[in-house]
PDB file of N, CA and C in Angstrom:
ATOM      1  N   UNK A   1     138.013 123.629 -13.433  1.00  0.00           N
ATOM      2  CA  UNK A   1     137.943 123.507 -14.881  1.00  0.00           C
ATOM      3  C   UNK A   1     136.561 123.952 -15.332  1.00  0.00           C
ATOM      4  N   UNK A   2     136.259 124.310 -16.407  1.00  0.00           N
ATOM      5  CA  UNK A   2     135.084 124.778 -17.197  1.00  0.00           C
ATOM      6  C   UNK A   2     134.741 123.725 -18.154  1.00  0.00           C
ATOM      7  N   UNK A   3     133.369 123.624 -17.916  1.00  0.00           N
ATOM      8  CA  UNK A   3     132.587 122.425 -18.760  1.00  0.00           C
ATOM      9  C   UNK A   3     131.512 123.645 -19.339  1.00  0.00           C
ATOM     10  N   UNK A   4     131.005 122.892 -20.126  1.00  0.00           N
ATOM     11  CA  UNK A   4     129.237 123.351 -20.381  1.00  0.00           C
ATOM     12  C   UNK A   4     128.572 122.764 -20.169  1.00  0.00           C
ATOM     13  N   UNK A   5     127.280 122.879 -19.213  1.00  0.00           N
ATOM     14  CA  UNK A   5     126.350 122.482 -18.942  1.00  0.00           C
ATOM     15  C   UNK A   5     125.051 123.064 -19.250  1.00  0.00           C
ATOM     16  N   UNK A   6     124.178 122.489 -20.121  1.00  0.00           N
ATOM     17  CA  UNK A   6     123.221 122.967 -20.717  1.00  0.00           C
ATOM     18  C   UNK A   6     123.311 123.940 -21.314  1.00  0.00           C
ATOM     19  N   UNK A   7     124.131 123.998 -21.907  1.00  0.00           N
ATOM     20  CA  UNK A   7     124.973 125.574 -22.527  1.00  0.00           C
ATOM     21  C   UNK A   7     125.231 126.367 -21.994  1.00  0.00           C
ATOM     22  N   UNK A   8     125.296 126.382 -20.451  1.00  0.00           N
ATOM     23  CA  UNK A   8     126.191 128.024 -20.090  1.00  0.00           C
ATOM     24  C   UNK A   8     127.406 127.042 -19.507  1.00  0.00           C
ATOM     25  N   UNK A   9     128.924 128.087 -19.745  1.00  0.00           N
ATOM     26  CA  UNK A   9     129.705 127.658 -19.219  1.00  0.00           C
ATOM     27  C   UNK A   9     129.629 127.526 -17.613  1.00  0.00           C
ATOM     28  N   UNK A  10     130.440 126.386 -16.948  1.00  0.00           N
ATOM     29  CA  UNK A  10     130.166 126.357 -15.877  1.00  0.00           C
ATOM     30  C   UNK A  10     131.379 126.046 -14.868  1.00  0.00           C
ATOM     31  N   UNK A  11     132.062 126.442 -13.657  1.00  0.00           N
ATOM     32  CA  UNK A  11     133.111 125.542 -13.277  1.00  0.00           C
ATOM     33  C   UNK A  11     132.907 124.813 -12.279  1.00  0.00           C
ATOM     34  N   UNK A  12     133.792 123.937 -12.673  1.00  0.00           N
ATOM     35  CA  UNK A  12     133.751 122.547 -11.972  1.00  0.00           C
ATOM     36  C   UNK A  12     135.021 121.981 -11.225  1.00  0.00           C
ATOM     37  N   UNK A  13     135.252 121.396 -10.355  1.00  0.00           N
ATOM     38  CA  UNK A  13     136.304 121.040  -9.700  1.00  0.00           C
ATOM     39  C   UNK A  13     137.172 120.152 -10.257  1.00  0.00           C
ATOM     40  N   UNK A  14     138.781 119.956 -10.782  1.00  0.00           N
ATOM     41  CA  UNK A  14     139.079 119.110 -11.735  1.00  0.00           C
ATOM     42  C   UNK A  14     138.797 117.943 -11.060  1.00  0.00           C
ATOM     43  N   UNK A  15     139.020 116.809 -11.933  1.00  0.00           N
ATOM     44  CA  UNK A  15     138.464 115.035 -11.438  1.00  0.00           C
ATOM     45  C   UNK A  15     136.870 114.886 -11.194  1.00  0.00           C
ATOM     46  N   UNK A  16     136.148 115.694 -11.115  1.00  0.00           N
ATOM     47  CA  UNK A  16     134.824 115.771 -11.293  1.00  0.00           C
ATOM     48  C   UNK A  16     134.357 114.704 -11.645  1.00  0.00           C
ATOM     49  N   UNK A  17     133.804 113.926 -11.407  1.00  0.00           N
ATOM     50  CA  UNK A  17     132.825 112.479 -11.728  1.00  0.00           C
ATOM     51  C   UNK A  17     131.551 113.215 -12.598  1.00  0.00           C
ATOM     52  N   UNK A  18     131.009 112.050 -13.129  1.00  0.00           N
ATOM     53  CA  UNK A  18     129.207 112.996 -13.548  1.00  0.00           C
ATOM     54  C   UNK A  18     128.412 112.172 -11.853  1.00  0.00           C
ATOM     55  N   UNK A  19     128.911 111.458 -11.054  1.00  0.00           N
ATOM     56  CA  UNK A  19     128.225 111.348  -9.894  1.00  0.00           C
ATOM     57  C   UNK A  19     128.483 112.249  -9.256  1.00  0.00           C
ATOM     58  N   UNK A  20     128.980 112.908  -9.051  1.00  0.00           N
ATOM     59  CA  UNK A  20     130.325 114.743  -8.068  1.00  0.00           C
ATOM     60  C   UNK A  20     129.209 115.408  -8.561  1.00  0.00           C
ATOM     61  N   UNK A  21     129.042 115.564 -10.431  1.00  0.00           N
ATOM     62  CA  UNK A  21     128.362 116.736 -10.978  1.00  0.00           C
ATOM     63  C   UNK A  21     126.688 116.301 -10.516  1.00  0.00           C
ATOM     64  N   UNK A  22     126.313 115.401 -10.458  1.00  0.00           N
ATOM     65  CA  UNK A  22     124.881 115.293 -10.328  1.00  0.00           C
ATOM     66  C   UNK A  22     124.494 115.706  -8.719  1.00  0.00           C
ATOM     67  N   UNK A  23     125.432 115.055  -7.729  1.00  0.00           N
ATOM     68  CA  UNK A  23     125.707 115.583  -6.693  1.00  0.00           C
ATOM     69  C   UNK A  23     125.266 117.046  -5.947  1.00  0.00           C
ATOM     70  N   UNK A  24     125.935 117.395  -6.834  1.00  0.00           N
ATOM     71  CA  UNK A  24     126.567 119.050  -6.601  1.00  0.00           C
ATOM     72  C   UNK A  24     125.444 120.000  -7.075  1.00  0.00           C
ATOM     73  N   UNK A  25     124.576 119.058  -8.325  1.00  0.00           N
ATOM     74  CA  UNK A  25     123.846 120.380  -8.756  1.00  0.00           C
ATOM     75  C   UNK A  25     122.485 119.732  -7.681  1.00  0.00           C
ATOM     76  N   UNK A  26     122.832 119.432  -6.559  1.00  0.00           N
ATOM     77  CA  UNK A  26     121.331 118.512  -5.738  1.00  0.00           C
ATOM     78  C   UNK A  26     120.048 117.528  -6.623  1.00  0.00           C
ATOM     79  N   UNK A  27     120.819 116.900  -8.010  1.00  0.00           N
ATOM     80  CA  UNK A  27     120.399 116.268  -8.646  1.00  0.00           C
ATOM     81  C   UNK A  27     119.910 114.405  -8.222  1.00  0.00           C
ATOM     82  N   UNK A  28     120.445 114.166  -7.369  1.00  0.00           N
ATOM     83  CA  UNK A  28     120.786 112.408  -7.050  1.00  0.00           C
ATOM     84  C   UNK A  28     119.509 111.943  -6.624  1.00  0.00           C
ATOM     85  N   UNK A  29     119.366 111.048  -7.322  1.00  0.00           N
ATOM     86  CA  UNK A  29     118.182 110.173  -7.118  1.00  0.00           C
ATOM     87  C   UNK A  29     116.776 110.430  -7.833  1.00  0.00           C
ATOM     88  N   UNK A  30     117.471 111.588  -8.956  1.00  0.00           N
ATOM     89  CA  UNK A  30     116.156 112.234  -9.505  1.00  0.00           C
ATOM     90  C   UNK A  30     115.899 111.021 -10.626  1.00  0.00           C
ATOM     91  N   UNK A  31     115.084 111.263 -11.314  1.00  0.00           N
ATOM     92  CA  UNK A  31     115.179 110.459 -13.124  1.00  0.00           C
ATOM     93  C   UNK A  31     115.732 111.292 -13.701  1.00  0.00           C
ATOM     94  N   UNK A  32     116.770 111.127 -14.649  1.00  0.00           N
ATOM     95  CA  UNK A  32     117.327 112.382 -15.420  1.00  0.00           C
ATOM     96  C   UNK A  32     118.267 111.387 -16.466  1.00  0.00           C
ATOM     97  N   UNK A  33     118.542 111.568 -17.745  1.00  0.00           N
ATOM     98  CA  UNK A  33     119.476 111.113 -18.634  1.00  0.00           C
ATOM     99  C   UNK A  33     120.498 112.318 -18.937  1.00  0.00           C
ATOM    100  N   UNK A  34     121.842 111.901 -19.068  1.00  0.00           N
ATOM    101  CA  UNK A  34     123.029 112.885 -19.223  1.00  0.00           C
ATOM    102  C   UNK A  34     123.891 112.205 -20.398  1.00  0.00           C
ATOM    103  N   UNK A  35     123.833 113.228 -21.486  1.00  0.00           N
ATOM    104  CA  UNK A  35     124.700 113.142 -22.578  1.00  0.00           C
ATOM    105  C   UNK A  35     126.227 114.023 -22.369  1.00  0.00           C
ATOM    106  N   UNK A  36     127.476 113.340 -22.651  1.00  0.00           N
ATOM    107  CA  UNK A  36     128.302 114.239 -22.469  1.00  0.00           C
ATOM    108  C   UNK A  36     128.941 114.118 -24.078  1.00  0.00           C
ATOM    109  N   UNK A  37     129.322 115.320 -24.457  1.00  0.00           N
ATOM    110  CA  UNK A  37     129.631 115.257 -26.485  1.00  0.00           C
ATOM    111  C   UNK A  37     128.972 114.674 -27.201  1.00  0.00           C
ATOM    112  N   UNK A  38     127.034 114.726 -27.058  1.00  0.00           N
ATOM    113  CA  UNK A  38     126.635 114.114 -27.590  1.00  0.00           C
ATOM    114  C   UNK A  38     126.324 112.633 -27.608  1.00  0.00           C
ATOM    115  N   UNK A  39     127.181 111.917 -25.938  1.00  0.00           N
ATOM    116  CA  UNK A  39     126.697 110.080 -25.849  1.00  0.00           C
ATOM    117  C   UNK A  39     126.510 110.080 -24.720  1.00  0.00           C
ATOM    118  N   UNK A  40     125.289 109.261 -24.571  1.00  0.00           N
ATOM    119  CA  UNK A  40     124.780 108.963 -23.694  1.00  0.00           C
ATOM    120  C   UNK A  40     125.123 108.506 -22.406  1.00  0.00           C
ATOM    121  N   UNK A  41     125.537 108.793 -21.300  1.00  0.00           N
ATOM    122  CA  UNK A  41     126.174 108.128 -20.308  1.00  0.00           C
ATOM    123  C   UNK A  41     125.279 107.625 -19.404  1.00  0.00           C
ATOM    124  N   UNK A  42     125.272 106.397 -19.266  1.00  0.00           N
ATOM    125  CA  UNK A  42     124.296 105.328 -18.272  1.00  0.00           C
ATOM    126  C   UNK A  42     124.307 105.619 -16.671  1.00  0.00           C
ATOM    127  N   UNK A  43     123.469 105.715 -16.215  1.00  0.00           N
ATOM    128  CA  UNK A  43     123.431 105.974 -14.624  1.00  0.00           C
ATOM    129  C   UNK A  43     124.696 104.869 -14.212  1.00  0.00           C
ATOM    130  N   UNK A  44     124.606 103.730 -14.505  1.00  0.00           N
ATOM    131  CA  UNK A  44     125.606 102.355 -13.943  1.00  0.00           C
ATOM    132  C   UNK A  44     127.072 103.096 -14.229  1.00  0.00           C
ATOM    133  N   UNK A  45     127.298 103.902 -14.964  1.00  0.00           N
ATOM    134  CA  UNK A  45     128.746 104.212 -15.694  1.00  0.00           C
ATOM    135  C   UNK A  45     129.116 105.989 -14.939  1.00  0.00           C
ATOM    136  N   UNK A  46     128.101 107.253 -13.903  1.00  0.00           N
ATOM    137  CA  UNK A  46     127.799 108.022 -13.494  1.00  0.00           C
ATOM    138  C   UNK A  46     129.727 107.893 -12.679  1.00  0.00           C
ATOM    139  N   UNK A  47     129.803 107.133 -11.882  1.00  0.00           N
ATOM    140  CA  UNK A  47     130.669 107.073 -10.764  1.00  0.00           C
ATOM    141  C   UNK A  47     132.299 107.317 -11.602  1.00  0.00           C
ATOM    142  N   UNK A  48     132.857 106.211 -13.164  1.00  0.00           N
ATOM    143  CA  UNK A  48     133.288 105.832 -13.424  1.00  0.00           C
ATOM    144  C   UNK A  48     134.018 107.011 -14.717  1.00  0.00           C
ATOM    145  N   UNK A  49     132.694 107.831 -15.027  1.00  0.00           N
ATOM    146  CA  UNK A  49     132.911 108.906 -16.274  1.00  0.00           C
ATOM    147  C   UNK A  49     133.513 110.212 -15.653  1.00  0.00           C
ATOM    148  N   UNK A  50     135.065 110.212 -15.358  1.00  0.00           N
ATOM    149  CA  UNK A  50     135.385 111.800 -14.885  1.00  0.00           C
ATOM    150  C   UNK A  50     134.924 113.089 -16.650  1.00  0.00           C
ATOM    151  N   UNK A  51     135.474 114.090 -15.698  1.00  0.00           N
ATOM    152  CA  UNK A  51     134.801 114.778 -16.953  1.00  0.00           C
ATOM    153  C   UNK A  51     136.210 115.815 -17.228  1.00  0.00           C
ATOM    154  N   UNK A  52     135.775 116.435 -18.586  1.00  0.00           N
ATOM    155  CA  UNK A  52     137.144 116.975 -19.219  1.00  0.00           C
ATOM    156  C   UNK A  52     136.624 118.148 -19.162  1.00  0.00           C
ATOM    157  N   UNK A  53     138.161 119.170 -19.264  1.00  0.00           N
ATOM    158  CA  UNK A  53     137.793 120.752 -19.729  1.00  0.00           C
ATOM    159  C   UNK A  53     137.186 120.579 -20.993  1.00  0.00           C
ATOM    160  N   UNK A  54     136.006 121.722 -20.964  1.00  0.00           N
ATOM    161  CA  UNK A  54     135.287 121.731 -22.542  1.00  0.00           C
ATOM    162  C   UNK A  54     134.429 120.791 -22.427  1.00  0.00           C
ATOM    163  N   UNK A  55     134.088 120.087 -21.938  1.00  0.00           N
ATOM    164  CA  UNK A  55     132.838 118.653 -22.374  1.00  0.00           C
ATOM    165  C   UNK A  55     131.784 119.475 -21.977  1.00  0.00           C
ATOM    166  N   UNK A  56     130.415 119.323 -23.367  1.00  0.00           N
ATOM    167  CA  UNK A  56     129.356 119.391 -23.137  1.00  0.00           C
ATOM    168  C   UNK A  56     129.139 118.694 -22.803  1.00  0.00           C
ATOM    169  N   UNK A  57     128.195 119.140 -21.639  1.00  0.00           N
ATOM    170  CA  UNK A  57     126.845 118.348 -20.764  1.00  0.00           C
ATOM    171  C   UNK A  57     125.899 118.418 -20.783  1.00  0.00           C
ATOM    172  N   UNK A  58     124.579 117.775 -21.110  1.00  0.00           N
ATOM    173  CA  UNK A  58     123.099 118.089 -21.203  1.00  0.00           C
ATOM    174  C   UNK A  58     122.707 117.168 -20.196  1.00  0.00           C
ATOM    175  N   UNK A  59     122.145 117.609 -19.231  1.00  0.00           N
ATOM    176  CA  UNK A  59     121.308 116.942 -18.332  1.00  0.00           C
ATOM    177  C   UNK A  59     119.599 117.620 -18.202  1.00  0.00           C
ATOM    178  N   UNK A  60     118.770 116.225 -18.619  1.00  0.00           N
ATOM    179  CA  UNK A  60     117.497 116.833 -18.517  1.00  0.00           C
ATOM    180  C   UNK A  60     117.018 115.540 -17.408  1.00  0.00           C
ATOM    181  N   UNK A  61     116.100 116.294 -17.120  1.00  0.00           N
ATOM    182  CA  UNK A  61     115.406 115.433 -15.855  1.00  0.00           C
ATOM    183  C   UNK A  61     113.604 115.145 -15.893  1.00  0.00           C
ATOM    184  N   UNK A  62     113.043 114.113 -15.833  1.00  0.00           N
ATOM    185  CA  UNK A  62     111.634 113.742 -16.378  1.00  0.00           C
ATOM    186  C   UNK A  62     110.855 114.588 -15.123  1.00  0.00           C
ATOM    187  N   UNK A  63     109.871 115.292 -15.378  1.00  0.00           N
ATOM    188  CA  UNK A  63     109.015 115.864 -14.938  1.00  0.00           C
ATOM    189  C   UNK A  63     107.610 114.692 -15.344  1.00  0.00           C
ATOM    190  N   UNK A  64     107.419 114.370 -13.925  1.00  0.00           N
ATOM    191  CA  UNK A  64     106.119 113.759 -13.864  1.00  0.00           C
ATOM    192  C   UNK A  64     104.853 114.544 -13.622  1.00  0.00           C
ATOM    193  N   UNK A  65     103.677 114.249 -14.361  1.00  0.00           N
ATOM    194  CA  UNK A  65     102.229 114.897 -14.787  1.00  0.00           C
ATOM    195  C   UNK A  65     101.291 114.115 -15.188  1.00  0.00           C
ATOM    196  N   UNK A  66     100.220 114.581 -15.347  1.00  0.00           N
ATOM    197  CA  UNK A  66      98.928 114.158 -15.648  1.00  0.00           C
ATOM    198  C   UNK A  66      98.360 114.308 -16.808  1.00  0.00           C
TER     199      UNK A  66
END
């Protein structure tokens, strides 16, 4: 299935978790917040949120500095 992620379309395997998607992009264990249509989805809720054809995804991830 095709999602968007950070605005480019992207495909994804259907039943996809956002834990599968964080997974997959070698994201896990980073700091990062993920909005899907605009709401916020909680790390605690990651396992539980499959994802749909068409759902935007924004995943940004905190870059630590000085």
């Amino acid at each position: 299935m095709q999602i968007i992620l950070n605005g480019n379309p992207t495909e994804i395997p259907n039943g996809t978790d956002m834990a599968g998607l964080i997974d997959r992009l070698e994201l896990t264990g980073r700091r990062l917040a993920v909005e899907v249509n605009e709401e916020l989805v909680p790390r605690s809720r990651f396992r539980e949120h499959r994802l749909a054809p068409s759902d935007r995804v924004e995943i940004i991830h905190a870059v630590g500095g000085g």
